[in-house]
N, C-alpha and C. Protein backbone atom coordinates (compact mmCIF):
# COMPACT_ATOMS: atom_id res chain seq x y z
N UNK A 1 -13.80 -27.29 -38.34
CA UNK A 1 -14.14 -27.09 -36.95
C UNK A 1 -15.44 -26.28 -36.89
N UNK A 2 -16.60 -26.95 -35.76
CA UNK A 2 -17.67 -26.17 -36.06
C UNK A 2 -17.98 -24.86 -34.82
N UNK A 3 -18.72 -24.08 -34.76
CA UNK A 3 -18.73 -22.99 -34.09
C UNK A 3 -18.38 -23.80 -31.98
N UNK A 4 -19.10 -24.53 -32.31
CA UNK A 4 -19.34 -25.36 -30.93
C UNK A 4 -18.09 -25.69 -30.46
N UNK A 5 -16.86 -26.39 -31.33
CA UNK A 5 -15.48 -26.67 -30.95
C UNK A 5 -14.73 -26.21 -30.89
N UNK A 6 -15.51 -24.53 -31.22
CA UNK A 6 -14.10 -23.55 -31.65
C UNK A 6 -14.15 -22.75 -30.04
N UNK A 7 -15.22 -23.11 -29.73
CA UNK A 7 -16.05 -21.99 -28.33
C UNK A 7 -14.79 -22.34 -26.87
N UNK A 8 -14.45 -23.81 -26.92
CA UNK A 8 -13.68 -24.53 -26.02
C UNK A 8 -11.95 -23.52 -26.48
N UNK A 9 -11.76 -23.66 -27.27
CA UNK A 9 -10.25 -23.05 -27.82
C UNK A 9 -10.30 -21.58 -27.61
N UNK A 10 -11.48 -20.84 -27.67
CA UNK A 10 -11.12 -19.40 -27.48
C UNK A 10 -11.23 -19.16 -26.36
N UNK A 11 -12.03 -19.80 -25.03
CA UNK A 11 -12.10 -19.70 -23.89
C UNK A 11 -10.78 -19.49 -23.39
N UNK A 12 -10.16 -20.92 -23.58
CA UNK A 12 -8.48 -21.25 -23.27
C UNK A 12 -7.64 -20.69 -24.16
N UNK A 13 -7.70 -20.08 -25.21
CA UNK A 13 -6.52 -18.78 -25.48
C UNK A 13 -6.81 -17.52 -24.80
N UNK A 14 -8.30 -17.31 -24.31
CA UNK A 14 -8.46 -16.05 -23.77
C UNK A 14 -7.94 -16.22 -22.00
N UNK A 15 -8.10 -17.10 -22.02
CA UNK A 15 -7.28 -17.18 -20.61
C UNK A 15 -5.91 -17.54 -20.35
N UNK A 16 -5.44 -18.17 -21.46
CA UNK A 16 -3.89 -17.76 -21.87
C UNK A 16 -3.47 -16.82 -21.48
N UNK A 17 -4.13 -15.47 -22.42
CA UNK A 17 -3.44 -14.27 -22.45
C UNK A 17 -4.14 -13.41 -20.62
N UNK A 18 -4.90 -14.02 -20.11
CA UNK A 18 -5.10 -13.31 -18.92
C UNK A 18 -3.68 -13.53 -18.02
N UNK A 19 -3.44 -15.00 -18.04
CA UNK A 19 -2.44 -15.80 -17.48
C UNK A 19 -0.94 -14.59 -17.62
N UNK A 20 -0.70 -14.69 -19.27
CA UNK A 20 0.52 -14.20 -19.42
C UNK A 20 0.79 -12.86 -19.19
N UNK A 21 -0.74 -11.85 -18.93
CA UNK A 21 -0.59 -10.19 -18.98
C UNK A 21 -0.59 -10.68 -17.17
N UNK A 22 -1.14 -10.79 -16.53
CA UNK A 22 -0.86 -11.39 -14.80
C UNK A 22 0.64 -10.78 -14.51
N UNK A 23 1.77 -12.54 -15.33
CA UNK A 23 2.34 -12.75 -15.26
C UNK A 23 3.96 -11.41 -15.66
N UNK A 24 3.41 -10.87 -16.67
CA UNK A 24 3.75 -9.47 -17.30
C UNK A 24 3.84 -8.74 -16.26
N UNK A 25 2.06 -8.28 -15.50
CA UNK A 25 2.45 -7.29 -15.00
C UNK A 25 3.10 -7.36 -13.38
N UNK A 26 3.28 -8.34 -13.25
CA UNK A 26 3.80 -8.94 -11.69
C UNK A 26 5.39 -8.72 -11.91
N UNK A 27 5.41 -9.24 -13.42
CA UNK A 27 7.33 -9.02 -13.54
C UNK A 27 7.59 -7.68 -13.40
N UNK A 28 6.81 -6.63 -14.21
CA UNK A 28 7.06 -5.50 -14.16
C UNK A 28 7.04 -4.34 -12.65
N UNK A 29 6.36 -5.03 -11.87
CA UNK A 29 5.94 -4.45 -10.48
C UNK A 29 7.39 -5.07 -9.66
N UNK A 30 7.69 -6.16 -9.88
CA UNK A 30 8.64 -6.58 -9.52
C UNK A 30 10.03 -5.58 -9.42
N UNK A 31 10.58 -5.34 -11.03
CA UNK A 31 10.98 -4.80 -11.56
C UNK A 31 11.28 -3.17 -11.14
N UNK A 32 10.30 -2.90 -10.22
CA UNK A 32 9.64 -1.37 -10.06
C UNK A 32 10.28 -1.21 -8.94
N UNK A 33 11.40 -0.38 -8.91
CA UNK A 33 12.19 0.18 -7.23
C UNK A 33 11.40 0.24 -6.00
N UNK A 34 11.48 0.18 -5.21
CA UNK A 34 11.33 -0.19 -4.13
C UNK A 34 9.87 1.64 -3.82
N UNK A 35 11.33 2.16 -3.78
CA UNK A 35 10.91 3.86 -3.57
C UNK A 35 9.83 4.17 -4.19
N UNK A 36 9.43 3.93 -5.48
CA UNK A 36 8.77 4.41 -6.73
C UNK A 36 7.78 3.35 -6.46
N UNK A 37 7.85 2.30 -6.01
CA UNK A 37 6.11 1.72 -5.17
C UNK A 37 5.40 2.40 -4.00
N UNK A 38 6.49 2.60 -3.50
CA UNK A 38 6.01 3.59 -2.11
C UNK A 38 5.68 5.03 -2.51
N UNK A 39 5.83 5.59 -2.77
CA UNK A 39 5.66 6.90 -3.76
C UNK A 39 4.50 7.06 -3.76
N UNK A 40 3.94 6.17 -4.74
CA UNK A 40 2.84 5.86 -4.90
C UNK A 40 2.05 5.26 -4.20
N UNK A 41 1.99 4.44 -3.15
CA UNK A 41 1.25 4.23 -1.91
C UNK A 41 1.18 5.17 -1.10
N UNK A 42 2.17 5.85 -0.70
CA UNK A 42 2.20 6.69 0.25
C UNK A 42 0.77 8.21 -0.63
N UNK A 43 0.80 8.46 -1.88
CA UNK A 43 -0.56 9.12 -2.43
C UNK A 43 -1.76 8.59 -2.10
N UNK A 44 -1.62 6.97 -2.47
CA UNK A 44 -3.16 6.48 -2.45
C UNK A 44 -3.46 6.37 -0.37
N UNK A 45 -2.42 6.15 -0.22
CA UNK A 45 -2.95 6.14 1.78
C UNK A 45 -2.88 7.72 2.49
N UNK A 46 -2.57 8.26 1.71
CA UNK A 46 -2.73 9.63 2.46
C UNK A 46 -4.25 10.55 2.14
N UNK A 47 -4.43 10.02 0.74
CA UNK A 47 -6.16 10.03 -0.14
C UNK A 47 -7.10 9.10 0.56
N UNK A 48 -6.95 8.18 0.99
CA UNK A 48 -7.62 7.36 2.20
C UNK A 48 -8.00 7.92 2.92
N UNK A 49 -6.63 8.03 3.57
CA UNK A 49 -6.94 8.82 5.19
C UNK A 49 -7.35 10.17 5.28
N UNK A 50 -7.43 10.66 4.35
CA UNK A 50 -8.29 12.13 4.09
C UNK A 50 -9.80 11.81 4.12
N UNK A 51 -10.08 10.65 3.06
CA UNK A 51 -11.41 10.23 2.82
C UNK A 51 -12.04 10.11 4.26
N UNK A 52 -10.99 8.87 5.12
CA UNK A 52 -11.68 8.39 6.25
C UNK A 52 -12.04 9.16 7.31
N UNK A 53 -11.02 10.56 7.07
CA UNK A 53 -11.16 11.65 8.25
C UNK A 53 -12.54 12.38 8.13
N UNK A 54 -13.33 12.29 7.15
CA UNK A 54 -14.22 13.12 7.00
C UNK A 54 -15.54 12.41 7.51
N UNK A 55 -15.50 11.63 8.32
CA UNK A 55 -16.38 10.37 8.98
C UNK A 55 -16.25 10.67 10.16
N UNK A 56 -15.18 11.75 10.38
CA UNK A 56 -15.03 12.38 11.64
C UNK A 56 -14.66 10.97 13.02
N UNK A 57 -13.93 10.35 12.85
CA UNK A 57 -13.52 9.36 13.66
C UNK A 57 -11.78 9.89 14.41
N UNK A 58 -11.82 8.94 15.34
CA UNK A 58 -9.94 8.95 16.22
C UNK A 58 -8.82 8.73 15.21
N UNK A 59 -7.89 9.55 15.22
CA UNK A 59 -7.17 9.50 14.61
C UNK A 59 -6.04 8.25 15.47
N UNK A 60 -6.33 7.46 16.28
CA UNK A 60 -6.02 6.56 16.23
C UNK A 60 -6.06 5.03 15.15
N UNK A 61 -7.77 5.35 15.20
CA UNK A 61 -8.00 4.54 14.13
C UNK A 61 -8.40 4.65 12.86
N UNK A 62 -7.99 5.90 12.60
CA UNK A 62 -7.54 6.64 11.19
C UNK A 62 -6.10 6.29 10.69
N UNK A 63 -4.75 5.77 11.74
CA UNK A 63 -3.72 5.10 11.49
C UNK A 63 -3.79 3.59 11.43
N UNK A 64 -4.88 2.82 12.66
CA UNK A 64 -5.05 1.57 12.10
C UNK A 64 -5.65 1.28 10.87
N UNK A 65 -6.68 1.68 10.52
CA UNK A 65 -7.12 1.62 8.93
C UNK A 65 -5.93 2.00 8.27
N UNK A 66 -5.58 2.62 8.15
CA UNK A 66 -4.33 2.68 7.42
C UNK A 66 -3.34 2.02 6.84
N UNK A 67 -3.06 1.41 8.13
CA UNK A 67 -1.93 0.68 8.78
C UNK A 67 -2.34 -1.06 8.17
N UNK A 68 -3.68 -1.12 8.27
CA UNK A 68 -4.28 -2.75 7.59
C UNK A 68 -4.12 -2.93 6.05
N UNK A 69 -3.81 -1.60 5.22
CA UNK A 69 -4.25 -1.76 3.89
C UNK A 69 -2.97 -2.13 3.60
N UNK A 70 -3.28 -4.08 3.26
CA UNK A 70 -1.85 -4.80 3.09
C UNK A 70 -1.50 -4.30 1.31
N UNK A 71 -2.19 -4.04 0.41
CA UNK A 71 -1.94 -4.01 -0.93
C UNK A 71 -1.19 -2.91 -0.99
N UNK A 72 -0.48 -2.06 0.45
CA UNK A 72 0.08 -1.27 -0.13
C UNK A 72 1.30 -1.20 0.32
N UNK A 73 2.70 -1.23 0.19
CA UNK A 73 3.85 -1.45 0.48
C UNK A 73 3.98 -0.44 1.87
N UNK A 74 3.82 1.12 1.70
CA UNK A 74 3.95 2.12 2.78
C UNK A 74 3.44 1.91 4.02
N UNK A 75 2.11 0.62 3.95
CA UNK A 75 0.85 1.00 4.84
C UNK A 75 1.53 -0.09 6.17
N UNK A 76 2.77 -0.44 6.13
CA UNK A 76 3.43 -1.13 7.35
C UNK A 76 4.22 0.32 8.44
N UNK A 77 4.21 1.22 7.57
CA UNK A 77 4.93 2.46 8.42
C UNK A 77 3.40 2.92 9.65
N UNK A 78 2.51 3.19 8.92
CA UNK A 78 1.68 3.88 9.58
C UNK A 78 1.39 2.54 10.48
N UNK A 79 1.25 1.38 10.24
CA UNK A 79 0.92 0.28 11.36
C UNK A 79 1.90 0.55 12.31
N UNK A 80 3.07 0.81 12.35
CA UNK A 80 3.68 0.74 13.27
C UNK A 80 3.76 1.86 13.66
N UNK A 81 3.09 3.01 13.90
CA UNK A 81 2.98 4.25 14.13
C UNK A 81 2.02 4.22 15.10
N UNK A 82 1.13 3.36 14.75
CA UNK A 82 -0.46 2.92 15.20
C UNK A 82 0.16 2.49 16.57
N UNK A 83 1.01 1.04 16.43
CA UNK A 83 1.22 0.63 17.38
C UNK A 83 2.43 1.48 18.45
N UNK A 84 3.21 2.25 17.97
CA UNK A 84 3.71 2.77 18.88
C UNK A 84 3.27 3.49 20.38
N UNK A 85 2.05 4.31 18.98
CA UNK A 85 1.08 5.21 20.02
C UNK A 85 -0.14 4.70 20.95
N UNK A 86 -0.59 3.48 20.52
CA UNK A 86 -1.72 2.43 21.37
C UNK A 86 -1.44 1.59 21.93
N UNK A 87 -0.36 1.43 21.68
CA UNK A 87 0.10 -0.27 22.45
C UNK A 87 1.03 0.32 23.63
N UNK A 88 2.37 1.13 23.05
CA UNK A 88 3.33 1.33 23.91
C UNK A 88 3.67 2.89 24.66
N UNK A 89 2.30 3.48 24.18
CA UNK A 89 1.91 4.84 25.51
C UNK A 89 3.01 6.12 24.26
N UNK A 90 3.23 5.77 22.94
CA UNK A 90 3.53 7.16 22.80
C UNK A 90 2.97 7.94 21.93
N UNK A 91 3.24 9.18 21.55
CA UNK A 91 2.16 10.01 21.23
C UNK A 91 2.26 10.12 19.47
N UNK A 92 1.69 10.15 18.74
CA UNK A 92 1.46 9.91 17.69
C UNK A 92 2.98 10.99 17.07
N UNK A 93 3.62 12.47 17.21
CA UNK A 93 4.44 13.15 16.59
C UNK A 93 5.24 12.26 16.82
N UNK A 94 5.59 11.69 18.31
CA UNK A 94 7.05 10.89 18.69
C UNK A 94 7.02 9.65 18.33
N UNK A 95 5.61 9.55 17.85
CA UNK A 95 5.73 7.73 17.14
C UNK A 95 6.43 7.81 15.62
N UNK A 96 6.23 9.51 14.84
CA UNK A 96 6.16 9.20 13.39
C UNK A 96 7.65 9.92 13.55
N UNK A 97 7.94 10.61 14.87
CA UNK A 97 9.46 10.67 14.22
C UNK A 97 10.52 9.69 14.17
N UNK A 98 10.09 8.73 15.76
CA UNK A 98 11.07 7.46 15.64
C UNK A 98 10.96 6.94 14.23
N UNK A 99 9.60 6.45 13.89
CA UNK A 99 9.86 5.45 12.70
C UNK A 99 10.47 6.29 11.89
N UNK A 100 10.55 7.67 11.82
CA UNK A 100 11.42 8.41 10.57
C UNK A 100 12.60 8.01 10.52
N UNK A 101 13.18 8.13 12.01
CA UNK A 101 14.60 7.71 12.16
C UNK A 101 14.96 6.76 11.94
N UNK A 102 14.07 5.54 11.51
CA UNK A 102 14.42 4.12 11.18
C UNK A 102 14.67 3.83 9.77
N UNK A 103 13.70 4.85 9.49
CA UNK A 103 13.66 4.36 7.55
C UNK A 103 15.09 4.62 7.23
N UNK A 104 15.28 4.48 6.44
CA UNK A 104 16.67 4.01 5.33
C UNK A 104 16.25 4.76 3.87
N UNK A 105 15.02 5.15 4.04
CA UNK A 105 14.89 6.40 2.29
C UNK A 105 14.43 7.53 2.60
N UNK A 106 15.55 8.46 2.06
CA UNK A 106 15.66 9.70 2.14
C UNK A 106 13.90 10.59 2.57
N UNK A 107 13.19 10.39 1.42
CA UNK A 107 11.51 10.79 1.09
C UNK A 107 10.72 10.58 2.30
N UNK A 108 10.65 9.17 2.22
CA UNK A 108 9.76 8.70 3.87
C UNK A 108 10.28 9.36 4.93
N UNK A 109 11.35 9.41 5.34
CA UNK A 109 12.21 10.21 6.51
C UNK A 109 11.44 10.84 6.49
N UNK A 110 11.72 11.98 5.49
CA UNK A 110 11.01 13.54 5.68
C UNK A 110 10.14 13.70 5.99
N UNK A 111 9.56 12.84 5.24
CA UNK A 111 7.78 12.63 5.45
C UNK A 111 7.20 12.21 6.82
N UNK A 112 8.05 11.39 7.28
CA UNK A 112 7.44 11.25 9.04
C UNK A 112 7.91 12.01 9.98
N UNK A 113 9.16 12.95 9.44
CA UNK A 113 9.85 13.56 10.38
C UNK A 113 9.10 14.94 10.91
N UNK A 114 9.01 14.87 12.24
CA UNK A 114 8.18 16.24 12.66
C UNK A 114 9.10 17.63 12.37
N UNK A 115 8.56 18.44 11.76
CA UNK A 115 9.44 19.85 12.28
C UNK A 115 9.28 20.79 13.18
């Protein structure tokens, strides 16, 4: 086999193994509790919304940005936080305690719950 025919075969084993580490790490995310994804979203969107606050903008739409970032499992709480308080007239503490009262995990509760 000369260098030229070998070029076609390593392309397509190297994309083999892109295929199967994909496939790996999708099982493994899969695999990954529910809680312990959010965990970790709930760090990277709260590091966001720190970032975005310093742009000095509404903290309205410091929860819609938020609230859009689909790659992150948590970022449907703050959407609907968003919408509580813009759409249906309530105020952002009484938006994040209802949704507290909705969640079903212990952590998030707390975390939206006003004291």
């Amino acid at each position: 086999m000369t260098f030229v025919q070998a070029i076609p075969n390593l392309t397509l084993n190297a994309a083999k193994r892109e295929v199967e580490g994909y496939f790996n790490l999708a099982r493994k995310l899969k695999n990954t509790k529910f809680v312990e994804r959010v965990n970790d979203d709930m760090l990277f969107l709260l590091i966001y919304m720190a970032a975005i606050s310093t742009a000095d903008i509404e903290r309205d739409r410091i929860f819609d940005y938020a609230g859009r970032q689909k790659e992150y499992d948590a970022s449907k709480y703050f959407r609907q936080i968003h919408i509580l308080a813009s759409k249906w007239g309530y105020e952002y503490a009484k938006a994040c305690k209802y949704t507290s009262q909705r969640l079903k995990d212990v952590y998030l509760s707390k975390f939206f719950e006003k004291k």
